[in-house]
PDB file of N, CA and C in Angstrom:
ATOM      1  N   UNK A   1      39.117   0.842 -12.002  1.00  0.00           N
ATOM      2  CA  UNK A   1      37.758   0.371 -12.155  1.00  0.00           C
ATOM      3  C   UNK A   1      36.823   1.580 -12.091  1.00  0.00           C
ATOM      4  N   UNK A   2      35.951   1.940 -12.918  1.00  0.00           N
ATOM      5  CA  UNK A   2      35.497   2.862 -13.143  1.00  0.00           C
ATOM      6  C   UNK A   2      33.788   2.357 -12.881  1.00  0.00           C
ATOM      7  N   UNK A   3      32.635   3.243 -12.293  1.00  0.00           N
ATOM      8  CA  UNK A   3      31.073   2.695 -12.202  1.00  0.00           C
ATOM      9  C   UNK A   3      30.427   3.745 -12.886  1.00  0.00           C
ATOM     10  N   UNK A   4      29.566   3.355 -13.638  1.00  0.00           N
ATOM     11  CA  UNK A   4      28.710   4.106 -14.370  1.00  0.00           C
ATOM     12  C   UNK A   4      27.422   3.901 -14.005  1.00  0.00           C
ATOM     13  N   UNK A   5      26.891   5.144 -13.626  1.00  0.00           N
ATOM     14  CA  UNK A   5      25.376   5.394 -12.864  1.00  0.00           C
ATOM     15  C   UNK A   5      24.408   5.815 -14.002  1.00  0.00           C
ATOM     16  N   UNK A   6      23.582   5.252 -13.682  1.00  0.00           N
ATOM     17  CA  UNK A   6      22.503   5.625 -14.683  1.00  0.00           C
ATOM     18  C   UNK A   6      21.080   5.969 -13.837  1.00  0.00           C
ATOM     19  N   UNK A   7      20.263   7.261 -14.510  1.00  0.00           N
ATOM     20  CA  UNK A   7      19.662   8.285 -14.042  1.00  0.00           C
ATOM     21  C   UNK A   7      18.033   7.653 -14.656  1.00  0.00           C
ATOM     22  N   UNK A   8      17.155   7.313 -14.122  1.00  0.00           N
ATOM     23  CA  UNK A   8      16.157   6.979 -14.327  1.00  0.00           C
ATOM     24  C   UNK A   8      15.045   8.651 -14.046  1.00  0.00           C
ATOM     25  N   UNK A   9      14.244   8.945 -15.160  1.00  0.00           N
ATOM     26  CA  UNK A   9      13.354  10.461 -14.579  1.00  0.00           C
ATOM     27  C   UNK A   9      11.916   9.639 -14.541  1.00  0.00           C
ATOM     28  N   UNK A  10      10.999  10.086 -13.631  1.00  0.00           N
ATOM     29  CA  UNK A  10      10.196   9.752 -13.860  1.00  0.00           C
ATOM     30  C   UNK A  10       9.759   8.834 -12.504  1.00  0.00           C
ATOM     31  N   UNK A  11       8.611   8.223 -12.591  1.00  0.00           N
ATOM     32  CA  UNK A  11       8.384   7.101 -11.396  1.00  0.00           C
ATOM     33  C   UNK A  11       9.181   6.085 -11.310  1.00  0.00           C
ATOM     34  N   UNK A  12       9.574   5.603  -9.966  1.00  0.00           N
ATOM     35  CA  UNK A  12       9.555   4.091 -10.133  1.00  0.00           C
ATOM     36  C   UNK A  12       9.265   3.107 -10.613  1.00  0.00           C
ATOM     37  N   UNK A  13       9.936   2.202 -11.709  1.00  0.00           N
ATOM     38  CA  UNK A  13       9.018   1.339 -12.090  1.00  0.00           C
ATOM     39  C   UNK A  13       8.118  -0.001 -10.980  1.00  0.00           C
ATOM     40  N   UNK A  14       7.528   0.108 -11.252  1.00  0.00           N
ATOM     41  CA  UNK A  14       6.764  -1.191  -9.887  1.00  0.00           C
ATOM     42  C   UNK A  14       7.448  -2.806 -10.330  1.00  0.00           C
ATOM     43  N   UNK A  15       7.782  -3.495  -9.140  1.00  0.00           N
ATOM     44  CA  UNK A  15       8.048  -4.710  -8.951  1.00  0.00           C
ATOM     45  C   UNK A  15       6.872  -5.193  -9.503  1.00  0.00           C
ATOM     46  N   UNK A  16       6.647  -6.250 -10.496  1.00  0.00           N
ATOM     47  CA  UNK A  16       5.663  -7.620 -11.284  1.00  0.00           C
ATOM     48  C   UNK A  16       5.693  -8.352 -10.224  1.00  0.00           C
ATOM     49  N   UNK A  17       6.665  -8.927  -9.551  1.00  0.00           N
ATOM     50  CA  UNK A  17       6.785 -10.356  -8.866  1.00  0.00           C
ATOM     51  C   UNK A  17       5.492 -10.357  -8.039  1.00  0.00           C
ATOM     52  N   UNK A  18       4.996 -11.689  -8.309  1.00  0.00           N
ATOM     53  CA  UNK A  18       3.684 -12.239  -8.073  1.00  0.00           C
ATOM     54  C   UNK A  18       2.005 -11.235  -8.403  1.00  0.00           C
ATOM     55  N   UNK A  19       2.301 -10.685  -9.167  1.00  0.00           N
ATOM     56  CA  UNK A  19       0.831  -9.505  -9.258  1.00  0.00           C
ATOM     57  C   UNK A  19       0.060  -9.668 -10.537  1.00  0.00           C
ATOM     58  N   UNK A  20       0.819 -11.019 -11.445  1.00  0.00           N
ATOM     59  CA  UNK A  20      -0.535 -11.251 -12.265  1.00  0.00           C
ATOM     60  C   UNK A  20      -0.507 -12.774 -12.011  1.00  0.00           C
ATOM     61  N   UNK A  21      -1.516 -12.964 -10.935  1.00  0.00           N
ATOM     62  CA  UNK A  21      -1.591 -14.268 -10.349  1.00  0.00           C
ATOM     63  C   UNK A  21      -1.335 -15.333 -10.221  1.00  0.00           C
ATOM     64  N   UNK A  22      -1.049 -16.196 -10.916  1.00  0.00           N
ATOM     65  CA  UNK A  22      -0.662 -17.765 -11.806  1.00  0.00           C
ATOM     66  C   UNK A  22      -0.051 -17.625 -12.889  1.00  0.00           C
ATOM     67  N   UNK A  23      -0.213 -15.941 -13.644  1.00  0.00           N
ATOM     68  CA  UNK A  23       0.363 -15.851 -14.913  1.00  0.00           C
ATOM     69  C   UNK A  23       1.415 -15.718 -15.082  1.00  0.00           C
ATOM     70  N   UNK A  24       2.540 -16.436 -15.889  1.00  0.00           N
ATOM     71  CA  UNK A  24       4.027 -15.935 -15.993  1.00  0.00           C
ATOM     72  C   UNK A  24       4.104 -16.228 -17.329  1.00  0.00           C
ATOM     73  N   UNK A  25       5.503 -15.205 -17.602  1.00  0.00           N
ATOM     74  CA  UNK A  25       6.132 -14.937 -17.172  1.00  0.00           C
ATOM     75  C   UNK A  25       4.976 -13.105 -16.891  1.00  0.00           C
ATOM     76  N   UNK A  26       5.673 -12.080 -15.717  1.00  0.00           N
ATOM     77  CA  UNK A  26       5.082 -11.207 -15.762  1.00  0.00           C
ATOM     78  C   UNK A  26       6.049 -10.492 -15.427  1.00  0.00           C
ATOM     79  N   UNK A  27       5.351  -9.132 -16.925  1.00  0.00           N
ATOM     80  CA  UNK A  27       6.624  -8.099 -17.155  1.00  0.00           C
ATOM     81  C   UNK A  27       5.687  -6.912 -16.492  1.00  0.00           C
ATOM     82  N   UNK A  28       6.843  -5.933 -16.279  1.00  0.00           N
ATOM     83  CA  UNK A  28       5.959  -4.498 -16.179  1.00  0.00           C
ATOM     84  C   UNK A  28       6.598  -3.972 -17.860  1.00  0.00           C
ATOM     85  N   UNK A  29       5.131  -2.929 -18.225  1.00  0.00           N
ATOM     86  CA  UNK A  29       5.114  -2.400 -19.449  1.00  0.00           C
ATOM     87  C   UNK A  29       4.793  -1.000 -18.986  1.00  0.00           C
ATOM     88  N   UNK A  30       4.806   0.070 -19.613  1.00  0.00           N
ATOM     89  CA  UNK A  30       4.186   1.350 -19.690  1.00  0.00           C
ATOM     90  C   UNK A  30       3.248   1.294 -20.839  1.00  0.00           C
ATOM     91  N   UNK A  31       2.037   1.654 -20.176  1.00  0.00           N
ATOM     92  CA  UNK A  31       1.018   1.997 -21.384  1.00  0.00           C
ATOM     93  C   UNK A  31       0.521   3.461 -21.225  1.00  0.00           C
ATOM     94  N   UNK A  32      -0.007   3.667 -22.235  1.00  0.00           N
ATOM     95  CA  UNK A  32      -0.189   5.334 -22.929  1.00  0.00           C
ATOM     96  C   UNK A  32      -1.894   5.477 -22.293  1.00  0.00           C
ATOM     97  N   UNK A  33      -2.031   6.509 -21.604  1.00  0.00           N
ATOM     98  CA  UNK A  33      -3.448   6.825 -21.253  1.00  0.00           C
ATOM     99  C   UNK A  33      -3.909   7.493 -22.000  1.00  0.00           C
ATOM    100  N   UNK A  34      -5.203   7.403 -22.580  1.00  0.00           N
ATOM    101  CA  UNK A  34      -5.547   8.453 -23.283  1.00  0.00           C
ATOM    102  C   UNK A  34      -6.345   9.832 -22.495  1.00  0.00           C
ATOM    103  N   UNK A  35      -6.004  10.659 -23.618  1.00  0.00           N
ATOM    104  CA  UNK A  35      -6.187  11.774 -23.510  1.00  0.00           C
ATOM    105  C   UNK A  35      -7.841  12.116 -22.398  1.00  0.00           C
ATOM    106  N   UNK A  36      -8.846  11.863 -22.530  1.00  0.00           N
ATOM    107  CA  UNK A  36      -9.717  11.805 -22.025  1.00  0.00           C
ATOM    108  C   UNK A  36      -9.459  11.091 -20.498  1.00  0.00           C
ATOM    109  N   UNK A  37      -9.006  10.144 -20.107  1.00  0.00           N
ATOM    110  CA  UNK A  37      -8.746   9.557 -18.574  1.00  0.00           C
ATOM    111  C   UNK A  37      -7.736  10.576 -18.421  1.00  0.00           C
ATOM    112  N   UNK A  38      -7.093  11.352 -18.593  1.00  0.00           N
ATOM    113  CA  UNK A  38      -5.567  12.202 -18.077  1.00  0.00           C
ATOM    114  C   UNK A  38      -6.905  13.302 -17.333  1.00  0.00           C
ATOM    115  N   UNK A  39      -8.069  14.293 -18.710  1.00  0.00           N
ATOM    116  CA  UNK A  39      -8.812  15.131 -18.124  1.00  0.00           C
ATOM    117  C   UNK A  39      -9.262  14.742 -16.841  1.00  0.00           C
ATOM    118  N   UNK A  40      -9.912  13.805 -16.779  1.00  0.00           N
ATOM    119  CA  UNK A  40     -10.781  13.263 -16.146  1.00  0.00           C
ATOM    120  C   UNK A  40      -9.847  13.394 -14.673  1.00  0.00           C
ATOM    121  N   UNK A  41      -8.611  13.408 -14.286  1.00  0.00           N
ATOM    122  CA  UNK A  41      -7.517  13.308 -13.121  1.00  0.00           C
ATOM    123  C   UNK A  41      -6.848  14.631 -12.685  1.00  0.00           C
ATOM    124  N   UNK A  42      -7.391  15.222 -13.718  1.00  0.00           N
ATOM    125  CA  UNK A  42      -6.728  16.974 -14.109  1.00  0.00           C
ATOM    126  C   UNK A  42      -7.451  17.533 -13.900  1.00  0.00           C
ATOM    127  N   UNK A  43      -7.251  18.877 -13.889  1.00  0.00           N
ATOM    128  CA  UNK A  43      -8.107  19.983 -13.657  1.00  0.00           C
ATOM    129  C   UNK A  43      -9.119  19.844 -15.197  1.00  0.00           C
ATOM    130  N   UNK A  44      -8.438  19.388 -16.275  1.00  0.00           N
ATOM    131  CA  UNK A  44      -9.827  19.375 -17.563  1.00  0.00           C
ATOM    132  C   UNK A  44      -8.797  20.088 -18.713  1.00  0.00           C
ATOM    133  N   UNK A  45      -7.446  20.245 -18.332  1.00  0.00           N
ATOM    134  CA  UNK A  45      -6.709  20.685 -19.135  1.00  0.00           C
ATOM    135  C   UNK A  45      -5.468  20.169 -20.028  1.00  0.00           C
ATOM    136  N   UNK A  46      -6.177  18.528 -20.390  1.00  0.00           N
ATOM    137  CA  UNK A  46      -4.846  18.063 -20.995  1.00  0.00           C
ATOM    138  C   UNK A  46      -5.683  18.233 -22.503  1.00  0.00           C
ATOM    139  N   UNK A  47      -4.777  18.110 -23.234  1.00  0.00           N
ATOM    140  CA  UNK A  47      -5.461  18.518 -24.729  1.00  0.00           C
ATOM    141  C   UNK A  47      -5.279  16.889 -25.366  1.00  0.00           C
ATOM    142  N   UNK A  48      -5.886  17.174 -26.533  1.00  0.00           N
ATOM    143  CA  UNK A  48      -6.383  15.837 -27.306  1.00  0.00           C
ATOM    144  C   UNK A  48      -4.945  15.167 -27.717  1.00  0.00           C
ATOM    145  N   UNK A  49      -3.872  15.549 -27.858  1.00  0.00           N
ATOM    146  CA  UNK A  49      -2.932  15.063 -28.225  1.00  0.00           C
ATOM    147  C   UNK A  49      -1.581  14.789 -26.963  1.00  0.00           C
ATOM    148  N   UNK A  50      -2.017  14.561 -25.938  1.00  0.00           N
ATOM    149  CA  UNK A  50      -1.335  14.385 -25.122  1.00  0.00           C
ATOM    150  C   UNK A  50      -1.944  12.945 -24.635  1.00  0.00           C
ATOM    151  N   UNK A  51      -0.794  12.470 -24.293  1.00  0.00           N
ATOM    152  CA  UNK A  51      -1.120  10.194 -24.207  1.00  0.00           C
ATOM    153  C   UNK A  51      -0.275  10.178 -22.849  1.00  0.00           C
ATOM    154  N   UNK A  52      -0.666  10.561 -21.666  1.00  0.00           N
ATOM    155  CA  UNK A  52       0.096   9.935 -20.304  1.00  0.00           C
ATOM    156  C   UNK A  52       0.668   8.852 -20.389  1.00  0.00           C
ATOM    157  N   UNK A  53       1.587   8.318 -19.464  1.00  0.00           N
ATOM    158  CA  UNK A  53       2.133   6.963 -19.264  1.00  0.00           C
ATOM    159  C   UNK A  53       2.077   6.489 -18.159  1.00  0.00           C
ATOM    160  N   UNK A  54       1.499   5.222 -17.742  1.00  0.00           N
ATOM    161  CA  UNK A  54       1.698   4.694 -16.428  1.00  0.00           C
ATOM    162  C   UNK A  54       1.993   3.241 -16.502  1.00  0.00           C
ATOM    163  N   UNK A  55       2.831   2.643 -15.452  1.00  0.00           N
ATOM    164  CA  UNK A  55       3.264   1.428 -15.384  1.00  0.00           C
ATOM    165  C   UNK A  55       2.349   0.484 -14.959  1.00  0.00           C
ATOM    166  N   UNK A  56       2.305  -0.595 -15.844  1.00  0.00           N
ATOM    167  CA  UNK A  56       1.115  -1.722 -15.442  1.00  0.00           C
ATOM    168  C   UNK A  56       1.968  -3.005 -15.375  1.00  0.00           C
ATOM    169  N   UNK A  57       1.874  -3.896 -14.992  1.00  0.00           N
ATOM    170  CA  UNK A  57       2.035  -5.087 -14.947  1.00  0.00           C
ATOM    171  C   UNK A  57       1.558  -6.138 -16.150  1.00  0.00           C
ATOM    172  N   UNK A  58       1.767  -7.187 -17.087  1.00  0.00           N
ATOM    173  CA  UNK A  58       1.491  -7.991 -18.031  1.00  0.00           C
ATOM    174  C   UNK A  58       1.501  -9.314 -18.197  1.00  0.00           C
ATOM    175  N   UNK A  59       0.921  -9.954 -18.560  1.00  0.00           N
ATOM    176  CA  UNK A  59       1.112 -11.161 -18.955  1.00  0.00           C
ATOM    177  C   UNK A  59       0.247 -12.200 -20.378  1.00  0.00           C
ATOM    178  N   UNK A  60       0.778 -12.696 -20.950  1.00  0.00           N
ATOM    179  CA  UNK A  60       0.024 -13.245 -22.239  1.00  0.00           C
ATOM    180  C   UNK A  60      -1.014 -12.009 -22.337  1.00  0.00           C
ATOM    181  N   UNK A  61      -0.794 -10.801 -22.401  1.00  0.00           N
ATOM    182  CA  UNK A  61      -2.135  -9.969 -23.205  1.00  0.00           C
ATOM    183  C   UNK A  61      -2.366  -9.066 -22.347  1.00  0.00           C
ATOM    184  N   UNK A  62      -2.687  -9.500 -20.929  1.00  0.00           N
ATOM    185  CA  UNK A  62      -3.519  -9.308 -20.045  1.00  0.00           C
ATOM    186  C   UNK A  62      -3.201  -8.046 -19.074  1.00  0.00           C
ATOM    187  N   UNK A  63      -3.576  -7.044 -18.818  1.00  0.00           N
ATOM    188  CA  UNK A  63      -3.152  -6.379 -18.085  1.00  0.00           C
ATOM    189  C   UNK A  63      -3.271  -6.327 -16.557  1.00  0.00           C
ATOM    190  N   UNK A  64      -2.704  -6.304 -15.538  1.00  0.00           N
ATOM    191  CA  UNK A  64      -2.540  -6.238 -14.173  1.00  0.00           C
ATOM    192  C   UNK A  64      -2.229  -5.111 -13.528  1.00  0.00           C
ATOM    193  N   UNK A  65      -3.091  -4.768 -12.513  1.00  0.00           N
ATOM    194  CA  UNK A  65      -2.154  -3.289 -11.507  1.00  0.00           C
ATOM    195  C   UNK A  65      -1.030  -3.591 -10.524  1.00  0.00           C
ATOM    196  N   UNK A  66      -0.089  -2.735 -10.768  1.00  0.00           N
ATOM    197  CA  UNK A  66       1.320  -3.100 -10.085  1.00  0.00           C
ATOM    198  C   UNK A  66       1.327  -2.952  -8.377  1.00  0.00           C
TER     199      UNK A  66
END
């Protein structure tokens, strides 16, 4: 019997369960920050073509913090 591990880089993804209120089903998604909110967290040095990622929470549309 052999186990195969798998290597996640990056953050944790955040637990959904119960964090978009009444709404289900609720997934976590990664959405792309833009370039301007990354400066704004930075020293002022992310350039126009750079899209951060952070994990949010979802449901029908809607976005939620995890």
């Amino acid at each position: 019997q052999s186990i195969i591990w798998a290597y996640m880089t990056g953050p944790i993804p955040p637990s959904c369960v119960h964090k978009c209120r009444k709404c289900k089903p609720c997934k976590r998604v990664q959405v792309a920050v833009p370039p301007s909110m990354v400066a704004a967290f930075t020293s002022g040095a992310a350039t126009q073509d750079y899209y951060g990622v952070v994990w949010k929470c979802m449901c029908r549309g809607k976005l939620y913090k995890p």
